[in-house]
Protein backbone atom coordinates (compact mmCIF):
# COMPACT_ATOMS: atom_id res chain seq x y z
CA UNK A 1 67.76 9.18 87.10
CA UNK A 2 69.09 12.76 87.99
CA UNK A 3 71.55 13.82 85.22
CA UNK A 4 73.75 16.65 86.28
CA UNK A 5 75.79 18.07 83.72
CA UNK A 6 78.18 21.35 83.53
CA UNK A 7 78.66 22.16 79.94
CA UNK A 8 77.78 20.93 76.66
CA UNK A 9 79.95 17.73 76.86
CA UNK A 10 79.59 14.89 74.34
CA UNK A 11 76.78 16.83 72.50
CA UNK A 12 74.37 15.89 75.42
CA UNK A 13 75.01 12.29 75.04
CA UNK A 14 74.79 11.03 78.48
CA UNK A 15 70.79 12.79 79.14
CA UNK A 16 70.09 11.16 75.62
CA UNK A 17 70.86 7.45 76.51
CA UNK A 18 69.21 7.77 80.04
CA UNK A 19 65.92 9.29 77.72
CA UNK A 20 66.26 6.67 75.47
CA UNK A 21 66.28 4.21 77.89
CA UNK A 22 63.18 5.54 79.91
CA UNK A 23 65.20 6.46 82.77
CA UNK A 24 65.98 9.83 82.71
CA UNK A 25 63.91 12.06 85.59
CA UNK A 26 65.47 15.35 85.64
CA UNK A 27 68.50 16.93 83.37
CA UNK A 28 70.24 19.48 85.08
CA UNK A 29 72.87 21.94 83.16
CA UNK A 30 73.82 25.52 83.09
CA UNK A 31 73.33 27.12 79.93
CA UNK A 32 71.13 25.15 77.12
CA UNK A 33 69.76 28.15 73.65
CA UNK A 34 67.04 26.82 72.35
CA UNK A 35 65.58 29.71 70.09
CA UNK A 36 67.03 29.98 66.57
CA UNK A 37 67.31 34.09 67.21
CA UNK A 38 68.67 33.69 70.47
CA UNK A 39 71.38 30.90 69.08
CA UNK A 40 72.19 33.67 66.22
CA UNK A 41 72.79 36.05 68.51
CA UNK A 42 75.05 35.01 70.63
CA UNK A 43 77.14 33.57 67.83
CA UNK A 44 77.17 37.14 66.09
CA UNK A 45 78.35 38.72 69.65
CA UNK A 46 80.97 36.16 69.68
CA UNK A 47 82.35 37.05 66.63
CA UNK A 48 81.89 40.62 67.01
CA UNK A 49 84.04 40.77 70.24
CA UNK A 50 86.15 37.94 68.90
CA UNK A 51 84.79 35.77 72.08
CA UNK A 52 85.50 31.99 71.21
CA UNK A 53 83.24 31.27 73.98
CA UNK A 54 79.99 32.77 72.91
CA UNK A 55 80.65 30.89 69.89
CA UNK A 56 80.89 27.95 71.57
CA UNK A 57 78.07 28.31 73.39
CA UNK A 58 75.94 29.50 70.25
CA UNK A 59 76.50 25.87 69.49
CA UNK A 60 75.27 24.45 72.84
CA UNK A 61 72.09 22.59 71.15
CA UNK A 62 70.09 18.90 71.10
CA UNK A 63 69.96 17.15 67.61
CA UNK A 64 67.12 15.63 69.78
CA UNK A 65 66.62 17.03 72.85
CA UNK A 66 64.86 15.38 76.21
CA UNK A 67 60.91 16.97 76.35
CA UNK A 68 60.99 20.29 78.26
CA UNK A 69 59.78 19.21 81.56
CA UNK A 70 62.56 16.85 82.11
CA UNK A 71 65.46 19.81 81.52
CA UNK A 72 66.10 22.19 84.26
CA UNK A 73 68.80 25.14 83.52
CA UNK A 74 70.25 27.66 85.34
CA UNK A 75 71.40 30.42 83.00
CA UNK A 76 72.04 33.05 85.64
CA UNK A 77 74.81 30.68 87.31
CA UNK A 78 76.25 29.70 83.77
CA UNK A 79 76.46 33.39 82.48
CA UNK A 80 78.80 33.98 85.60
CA UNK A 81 80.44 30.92 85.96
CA UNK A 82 81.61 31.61 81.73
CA UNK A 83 82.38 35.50 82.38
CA UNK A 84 84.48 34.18 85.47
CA UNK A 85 86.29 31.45 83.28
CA UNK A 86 87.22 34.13 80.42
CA UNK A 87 89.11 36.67 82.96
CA UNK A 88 91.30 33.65 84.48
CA UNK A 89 94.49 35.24 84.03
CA UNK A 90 96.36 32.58 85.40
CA UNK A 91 95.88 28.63 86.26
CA UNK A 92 95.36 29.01 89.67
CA UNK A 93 91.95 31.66 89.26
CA UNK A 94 90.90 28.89 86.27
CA UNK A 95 91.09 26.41 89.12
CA UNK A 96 89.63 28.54 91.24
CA UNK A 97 86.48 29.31 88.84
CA UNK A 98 86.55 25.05 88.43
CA UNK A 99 85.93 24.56 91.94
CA UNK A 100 83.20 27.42 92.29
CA UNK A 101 81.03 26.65 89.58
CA UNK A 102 81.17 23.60 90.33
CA UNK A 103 80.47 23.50 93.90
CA UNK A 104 77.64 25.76 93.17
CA UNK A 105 76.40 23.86 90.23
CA UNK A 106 76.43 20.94 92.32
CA UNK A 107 74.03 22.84 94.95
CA UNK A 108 71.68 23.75 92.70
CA UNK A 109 71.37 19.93 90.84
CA UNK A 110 70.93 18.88 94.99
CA UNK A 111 67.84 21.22 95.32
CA UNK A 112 66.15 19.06 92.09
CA UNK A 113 66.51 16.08 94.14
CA UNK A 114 62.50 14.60 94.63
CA UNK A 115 60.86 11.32 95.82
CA UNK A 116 61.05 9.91 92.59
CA UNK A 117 64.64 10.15 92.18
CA UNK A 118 66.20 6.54 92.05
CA UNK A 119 69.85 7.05 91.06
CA UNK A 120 72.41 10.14 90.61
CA UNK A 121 74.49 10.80 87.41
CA UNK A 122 77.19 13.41 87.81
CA UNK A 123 80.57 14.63 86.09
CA UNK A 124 83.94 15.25 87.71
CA UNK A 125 84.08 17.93 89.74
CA UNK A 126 80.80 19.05 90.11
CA UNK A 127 79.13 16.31 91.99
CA UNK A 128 80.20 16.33 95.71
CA UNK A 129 77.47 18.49 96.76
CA UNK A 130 75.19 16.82 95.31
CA UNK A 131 76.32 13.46 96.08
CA UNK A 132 76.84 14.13 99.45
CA UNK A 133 73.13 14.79 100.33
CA UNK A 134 71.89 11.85 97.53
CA UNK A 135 73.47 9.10 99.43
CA UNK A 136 71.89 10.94 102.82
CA UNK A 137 68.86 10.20 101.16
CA UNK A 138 70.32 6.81 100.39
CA UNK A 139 69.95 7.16 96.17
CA UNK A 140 72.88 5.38 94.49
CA UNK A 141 75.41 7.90 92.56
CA UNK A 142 77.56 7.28 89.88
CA UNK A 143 80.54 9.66 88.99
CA UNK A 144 81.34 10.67 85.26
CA UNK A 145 85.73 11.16 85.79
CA UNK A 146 85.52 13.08 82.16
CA UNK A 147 88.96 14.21 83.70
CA UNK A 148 92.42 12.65 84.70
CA UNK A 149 92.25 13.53 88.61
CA UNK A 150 93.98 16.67 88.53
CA UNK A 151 97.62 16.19 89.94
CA UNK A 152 98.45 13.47 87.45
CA UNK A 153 97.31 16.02 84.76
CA UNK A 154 98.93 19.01 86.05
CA UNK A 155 102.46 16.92 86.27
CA UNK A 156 102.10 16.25 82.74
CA UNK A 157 101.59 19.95 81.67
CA UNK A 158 104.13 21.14 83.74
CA UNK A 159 106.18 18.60 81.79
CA UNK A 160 105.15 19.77 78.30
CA UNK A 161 105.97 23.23 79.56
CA UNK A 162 109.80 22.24 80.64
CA UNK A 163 109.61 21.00 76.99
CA UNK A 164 108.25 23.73 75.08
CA UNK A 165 109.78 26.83 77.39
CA UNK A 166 107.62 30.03 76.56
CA UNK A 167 104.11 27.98 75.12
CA UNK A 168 101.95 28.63 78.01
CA UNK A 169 100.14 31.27 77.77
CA UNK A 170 99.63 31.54 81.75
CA UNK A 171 101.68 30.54 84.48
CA UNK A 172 101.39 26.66 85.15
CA UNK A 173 101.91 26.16 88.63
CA UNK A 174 98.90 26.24 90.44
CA UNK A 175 98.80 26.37 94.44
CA UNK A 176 94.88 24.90 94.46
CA UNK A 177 95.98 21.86 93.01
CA UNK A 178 95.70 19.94 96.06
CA UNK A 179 92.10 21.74 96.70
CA UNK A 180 90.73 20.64 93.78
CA UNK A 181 92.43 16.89 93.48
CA UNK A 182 90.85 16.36 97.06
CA UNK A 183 87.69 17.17 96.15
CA UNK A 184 88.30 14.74 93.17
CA UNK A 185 89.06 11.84 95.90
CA UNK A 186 85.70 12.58 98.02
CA UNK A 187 83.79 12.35 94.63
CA UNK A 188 85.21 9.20 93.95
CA UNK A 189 84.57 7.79 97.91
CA UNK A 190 80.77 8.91 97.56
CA UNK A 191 80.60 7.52 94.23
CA UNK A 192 79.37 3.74 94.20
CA UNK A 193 80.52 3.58 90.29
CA UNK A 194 83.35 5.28 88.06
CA UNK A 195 82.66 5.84 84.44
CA UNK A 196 85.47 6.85 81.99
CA UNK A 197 85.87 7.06 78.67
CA UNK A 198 88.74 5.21 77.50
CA UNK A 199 91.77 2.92 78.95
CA UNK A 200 94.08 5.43 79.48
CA UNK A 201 91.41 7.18 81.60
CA UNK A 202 91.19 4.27 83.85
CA UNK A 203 94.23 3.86 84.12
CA UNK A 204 95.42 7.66 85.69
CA UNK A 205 92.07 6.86 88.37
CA UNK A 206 93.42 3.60 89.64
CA UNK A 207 96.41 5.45 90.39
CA UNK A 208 94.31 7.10 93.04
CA UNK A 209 94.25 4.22 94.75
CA UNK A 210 90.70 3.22 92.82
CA UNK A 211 89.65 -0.59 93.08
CA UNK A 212 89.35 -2.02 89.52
CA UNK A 213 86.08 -3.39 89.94
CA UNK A 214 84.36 0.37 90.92
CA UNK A 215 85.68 1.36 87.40
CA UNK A 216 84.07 1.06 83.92
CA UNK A 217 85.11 2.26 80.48
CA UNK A 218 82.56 3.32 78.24
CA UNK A 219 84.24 4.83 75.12
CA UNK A 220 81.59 7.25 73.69
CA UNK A 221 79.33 7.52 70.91
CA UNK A 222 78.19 9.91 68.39
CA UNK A 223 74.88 11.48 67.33
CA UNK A 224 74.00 10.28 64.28
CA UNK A 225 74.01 13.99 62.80
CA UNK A 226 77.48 14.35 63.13
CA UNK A 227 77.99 11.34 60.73
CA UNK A 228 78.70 13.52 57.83
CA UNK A 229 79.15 12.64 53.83
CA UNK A 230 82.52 14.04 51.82
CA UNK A 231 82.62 15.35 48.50
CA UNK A 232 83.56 12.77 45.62
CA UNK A 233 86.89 15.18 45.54
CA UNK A 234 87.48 15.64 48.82
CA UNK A 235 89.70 12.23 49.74
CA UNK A 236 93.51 12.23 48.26
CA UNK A 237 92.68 14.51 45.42
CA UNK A 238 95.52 16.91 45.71
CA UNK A 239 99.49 16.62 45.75
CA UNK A 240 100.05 17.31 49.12
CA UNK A 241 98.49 14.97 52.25
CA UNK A 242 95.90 17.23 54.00
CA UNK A 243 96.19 17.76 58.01
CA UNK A 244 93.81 18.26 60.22
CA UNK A 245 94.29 19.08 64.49
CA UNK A 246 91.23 19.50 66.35
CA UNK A 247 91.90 20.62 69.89
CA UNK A 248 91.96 23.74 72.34
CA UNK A 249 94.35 23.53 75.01
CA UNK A 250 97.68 22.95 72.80
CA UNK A 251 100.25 21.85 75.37
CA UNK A 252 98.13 18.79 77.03
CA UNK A 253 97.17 18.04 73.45
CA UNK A 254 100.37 17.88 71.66
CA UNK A 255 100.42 20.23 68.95
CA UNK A 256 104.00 20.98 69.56
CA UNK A 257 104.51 17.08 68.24
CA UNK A 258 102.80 17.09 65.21
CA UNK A 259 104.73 20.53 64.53
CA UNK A 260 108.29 18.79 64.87
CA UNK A 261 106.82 15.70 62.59
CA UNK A 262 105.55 18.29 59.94
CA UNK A 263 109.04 20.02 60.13
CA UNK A 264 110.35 16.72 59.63
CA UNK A 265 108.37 15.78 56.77
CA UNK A 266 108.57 19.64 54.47
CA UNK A 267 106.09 21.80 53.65
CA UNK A 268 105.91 20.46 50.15
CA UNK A 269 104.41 16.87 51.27
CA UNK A 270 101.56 18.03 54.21
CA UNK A 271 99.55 20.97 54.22
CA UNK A 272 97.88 21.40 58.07
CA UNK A 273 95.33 23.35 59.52
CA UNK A 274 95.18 23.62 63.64
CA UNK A 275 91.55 24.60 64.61
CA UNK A 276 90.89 25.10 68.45
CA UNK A 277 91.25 27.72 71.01
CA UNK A 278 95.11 26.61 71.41
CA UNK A 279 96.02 28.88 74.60
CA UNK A 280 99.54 29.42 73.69
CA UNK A 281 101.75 32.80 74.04
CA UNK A 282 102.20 34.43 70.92
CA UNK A 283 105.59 32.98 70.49
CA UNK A 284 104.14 29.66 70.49
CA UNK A 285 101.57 30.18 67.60
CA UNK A 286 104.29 32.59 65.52
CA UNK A 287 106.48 28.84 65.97
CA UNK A 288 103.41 26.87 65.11
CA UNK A 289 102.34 29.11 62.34
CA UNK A 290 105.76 28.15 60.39
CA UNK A 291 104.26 24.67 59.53
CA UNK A 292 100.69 25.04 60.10
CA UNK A 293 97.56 27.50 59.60
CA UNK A 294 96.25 28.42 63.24
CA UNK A 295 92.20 28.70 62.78
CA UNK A 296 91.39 29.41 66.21
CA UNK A 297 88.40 28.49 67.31
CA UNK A 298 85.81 27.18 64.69
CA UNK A 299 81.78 26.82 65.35
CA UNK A 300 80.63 23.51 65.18
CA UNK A 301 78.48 24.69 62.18
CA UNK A 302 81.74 24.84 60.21
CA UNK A 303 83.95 21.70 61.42
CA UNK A 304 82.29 19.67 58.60
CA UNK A 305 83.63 21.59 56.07
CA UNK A 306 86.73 21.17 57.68
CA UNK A 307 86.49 17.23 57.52
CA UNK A 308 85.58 17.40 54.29
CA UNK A 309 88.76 19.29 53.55
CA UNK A 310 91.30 16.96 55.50
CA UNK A 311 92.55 13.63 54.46
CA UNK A 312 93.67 12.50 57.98
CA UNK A 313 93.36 13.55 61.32
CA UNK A 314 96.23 13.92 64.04
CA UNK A 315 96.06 14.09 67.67
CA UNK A 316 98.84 13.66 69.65
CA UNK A 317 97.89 14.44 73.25
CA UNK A 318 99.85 13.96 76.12
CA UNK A 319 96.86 13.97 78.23
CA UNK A 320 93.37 13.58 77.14
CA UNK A 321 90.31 11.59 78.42
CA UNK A 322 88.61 10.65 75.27
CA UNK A 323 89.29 13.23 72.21
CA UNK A 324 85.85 12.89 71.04
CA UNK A 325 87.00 15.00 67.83
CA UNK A 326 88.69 11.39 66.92
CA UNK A 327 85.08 9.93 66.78
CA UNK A 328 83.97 13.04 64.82
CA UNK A 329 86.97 12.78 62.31
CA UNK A 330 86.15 8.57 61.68
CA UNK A 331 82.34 9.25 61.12
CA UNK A 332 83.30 11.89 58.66
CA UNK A 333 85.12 9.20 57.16
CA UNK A 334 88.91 10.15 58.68
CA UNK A 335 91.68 8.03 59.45
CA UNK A 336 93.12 9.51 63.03
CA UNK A 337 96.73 8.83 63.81
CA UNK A 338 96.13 9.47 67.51
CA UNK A 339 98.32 8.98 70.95
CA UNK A 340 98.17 6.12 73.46
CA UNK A 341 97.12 8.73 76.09
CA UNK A 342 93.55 9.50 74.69
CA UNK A 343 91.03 7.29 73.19
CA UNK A 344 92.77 5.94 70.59
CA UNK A 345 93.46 2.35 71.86
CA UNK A 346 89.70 1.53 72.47
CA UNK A 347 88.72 2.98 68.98
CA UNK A 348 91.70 2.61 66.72
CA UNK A 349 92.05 -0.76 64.72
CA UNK A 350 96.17 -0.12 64.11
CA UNK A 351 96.92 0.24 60.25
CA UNK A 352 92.97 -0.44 59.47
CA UNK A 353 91.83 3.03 60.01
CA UNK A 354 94.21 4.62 61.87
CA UNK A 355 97.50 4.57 64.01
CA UNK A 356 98.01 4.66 67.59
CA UNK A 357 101.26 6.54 68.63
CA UNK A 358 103.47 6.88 71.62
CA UNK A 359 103.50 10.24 73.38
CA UNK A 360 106.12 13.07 72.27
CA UNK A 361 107.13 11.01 69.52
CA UNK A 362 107.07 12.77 66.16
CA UNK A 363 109.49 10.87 64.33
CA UNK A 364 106.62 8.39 64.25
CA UNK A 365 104.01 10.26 63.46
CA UNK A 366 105.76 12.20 60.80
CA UNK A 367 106.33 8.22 59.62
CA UNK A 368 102.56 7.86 59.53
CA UNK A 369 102.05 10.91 57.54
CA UNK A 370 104.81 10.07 55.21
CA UNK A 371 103.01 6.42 54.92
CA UNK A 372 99.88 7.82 54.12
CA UNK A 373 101.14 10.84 51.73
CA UNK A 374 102.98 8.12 49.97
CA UNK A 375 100.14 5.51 49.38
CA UNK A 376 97.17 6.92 48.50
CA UNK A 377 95.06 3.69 47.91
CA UNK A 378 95.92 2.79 51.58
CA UNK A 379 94.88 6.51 52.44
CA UNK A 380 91.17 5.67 50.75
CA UNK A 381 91.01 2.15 51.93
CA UNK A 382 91.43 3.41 55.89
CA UNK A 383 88.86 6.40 55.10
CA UNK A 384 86.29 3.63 54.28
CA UNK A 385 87.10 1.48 57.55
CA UNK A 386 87.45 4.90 59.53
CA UNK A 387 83.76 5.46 58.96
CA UNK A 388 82.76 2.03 59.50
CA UNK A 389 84.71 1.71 62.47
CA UNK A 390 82.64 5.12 63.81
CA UNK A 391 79.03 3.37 63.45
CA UNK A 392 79.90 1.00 66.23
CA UNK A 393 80.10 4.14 68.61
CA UNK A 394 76.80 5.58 67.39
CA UNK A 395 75.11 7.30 70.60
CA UNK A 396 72.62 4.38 70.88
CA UNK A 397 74.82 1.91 71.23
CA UNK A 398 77.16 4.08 73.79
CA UNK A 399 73.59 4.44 75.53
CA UNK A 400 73.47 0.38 75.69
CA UNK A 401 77.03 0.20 76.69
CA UNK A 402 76.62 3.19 79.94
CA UNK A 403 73.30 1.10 81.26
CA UNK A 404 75.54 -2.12 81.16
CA UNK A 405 78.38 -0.50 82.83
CA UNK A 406 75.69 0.91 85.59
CA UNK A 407 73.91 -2.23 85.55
CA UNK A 408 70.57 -0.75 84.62
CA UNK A 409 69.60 -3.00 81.82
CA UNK A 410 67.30 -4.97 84.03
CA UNK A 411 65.55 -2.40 85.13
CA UNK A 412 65.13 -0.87 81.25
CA UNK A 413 63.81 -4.28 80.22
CA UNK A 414 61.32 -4.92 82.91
CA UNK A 415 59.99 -1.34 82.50
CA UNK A 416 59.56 -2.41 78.41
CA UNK A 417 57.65 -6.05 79.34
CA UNK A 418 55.63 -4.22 82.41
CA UNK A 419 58.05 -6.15 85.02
C-alpha cells in the first residue's frame, strides 16, 4: 500500500495501521522533523515570530514511526505550500493554495508509484493526480474524505457568518468553490472506496450523490501516548466547573455557541479557556474574551497540561469531520459535551461520558454545563467512563477497523499463516 498524506493528520495514524498490518509500501507526506535540534528550532522560530504554524509543525512527529525506507518526504514542496497558506489573505487564495498543493502533492506521491504497489491510500483533495494514473496502472484506490465536500461546508460558514456579522476574519465568499468541489467529485468517481470518520461525515458525501455501499465510517483512534494520567486534584476540585475548547477555525467550530451558553450560565459558575488558532477579527475575540481566555494556538507539548486543568470539554461545531480533540479530551479522562455535526454520535455514550448536542443551541449546552457544575459526583463518574470509553478507539484497534472497512483482513492474515 501507497499512503499519501498532506499534513500531520491523526498523529500519522493511517501509515501506522497499514505498518502494523504489514501492508504499508511507501508513506508519502510533505514535511516530517525528525531531529530533536531541528524540532527545537523550528518551535523557537515559531514563537519568536509569533508563527502558530511553525509551532505546529515543530510538533509534526511519530510516537512510533514507519522504518526510514518506507517514508518518502518532500520538504521543499511543504515549505512553500505552508509559506503560501500563511499569506492567504482571503478564502478564495486559501482555496487556491488547497488546490495547488494538493495537485502538486498528488504528482509527486504518483512518481513513487512501483511494481510492487498493490493498492492506493489518499486524503481529500490531494489524490486525483495520483489516482488518476494508479487506476491506469489498474491498482485499486481508496479515498480518505477527511473533509465535508466543500460546497456543503462553505454554505454552512457562510451561515455562521450571517449569524455572527463581523467574526470572519477574511471574506467568506469564495469564487473557486466550484473548482475545488469538482475536483472533490472526480476523487470520489476514481475512488473504488470512501472512508470517513464519523456519521455525520457520511452523511454530507451521500449528498453528492454517493452510493451507500462505496462508503465506510471508521471513527478514529488514538496513539496510546496521548492517553494521559490527571493529577489526584485536577477533577472537580475547585468552585467553579472548568472549560475547555479545543479548535482553530472558530466559526465552523462553534465557539460563538458555547460563548452565548457561558453568558447564560455567569462567570461565577464556569471558568473557560479557548485554545486554537480561532481566525476571527479582532472584534470577535474582544466579544469572546468577555467570557472566555483566548490561548491561541498551544503546542501539542502543552495540551496535556491543559486536560489536566479542565473538568469537561465542549465542542460545538457546526461543521466538523471527526474533532479528534474529543478523543484526546476522553483518553485524558474528559467528559465532551459535543455537537451532532462532528464525531460525537459514534463516540459519545449520552449522559455516560458525555452529551451530544444539537447545532447553535446553547441553551442546551449551557444546561449541560449547569448539570455538571451542579453534580459533581456525576462530573467524576463520566470522567471515569470518558477514559474508558477512549480505549476502544486506541490506534490499533482503528487500524483493525480501516483494514475491515477496505477489506484487507484476508490478505493481513494469509501474509501472518504464509497463505
Amino acid at each position: 500500500m501507497l499512503v499519501a498524506q498532506l499534513g500531520a493528520r491523526r498523529h500519522y495514524a493511517v501509515p501506522l495501521a497499514f505498518q502494523e498490518h504489514g501492508l504499508l509500501e511507501r508513506f508519502c507526506t510533505d514535511l516530517l522533523i525528525k531531529s530533536n535540534r531541528m524540532r527545537g528550532l523550528v518551535r523557537s522560530a515559531g514563537s519568536t515570530f509569533g508563527n502558530g504554524g511553525l509551532r505546529r509543525l515543530a510538533d509534526r512527529q511519530f510516537a512510533q514511526s514507519p522504518s526510514a525506507e518506507l517514508t518518502r518526504t518532500f520538504p521543499l514542496f511543504g515549505m512553500r505550500y505552508k509559506w503560501r497558506g500563511q499569506r492567504a489573505a482571503s478564502a478564495q487564495a486559501r482555496t487556491a493554495n488547497w488546490m495547488w498543493g494538493g495537485r502538486r502533492f498528488a504528482q509527486l506521491c504518483a512518481e513513487q508509484l512501483s511494481a510492487q504497489t498493490t493498492g492506493v491510500y489518499a486524503f481529500t483533495s490531494a489524490a486525483r493526480e495520483l489516482f488518476s494514473v494508479a487506476k491506469a496502472r489498474g491498482i485499486p484506490c481508496w479515498l480518505d474524505h477527511a473533509t465535508a465536500p466543500r460546497a456543503f461546508e462553505v454554505g454552512l460558514i457562510q451561515e455562521e457568518a450571517e449569524r455572527f456579522p463581523g467574526w470572519s476574519v477574511r471574506p467568506v465568499e469564495d469564487t473557486l468553490t466550484d473548482a475545488y468541489l469538482a475536483r472533490q467529485r472526480e476523487e470520489l468517481q476514481l475512488s473504488d472506496k470512501v472512508i470517513c470518520g464519523c456519521s455525520f461525515a457520511k452523511r454530507a458525501i451521500q449528498a453528492e450523490g454517493v452510493s451507500d455501499d462505496k462508503i465506510a465510517v471508521v471513527p478514529l483512534g488514538i496513539a496510546d501516548h496521548l492517553y494521559t494520567e490527571r493529577s489526584a486534584e485536577a477533577a472537580s476540585k475547585h468552585s467553579e466547573l472548568r472549560v475547555l475548547y479545543v479548535g482553530g477555525d472558530g466559526l465552523r467550530k462553534g465557539i460563538g455557541y458555547l460563548a452565548q451558553a457561558v453568558e447564560m450560565l455567569g462567570s461565577s459558575k464556569v471558568e473557560v479557556k479557548a485554545a486554537g488558532e480561532l481566525e476571527l477579527s479582532e472584534h470577535a475575540c474582544a466579544e469572546l474574551s468577555r467570557s472566555m481566555q483566548l490561548l491561541g494556538t498551544v503546542p501539542r507539548s502543552q495540551m496535556a497540561a491543559l486536560f489536566d486543568w479542565a473538568d469537561v470539554l465542549v465542542l460545538p461545531s457546526v461543521c466538523d469531520t471527526f474533532g479528534f480533540v474529543l478523543l484526546e479530551a476522553m483518553a485524558a479522562g474528559l467528559p465532551v459535551i459535543a455537537s451532532e455535526n462532528c464525531a460525537g454520535p459514534d463516540l459519545v455514550r449520552e449522559g455516560r461520558d458525555g452529551f451530544v448536542v444539537p447545532i447553535r443551541n446553547p441553551q442546551i449546552i449551557a444546561d449541560r454545563l449547569e448539570q455538571l457544575a451542579t453534580d459533581r459526583s456525576y462530573l467524576r463518574f463520566m470522567s471515569e467512563q470518558a477514559r474508558d470509553r477512549a480505549k476502544e478507539f486506541c490506534v490499533s484497534r482503528y487500524g483493525d477497523r480501516l483494514m475491515q472497512a477496505l477489506g484487507l483482513n484476508v490478505i493481513h492474515r494469509g501474509k501472518e499463516s504464509g497463505v
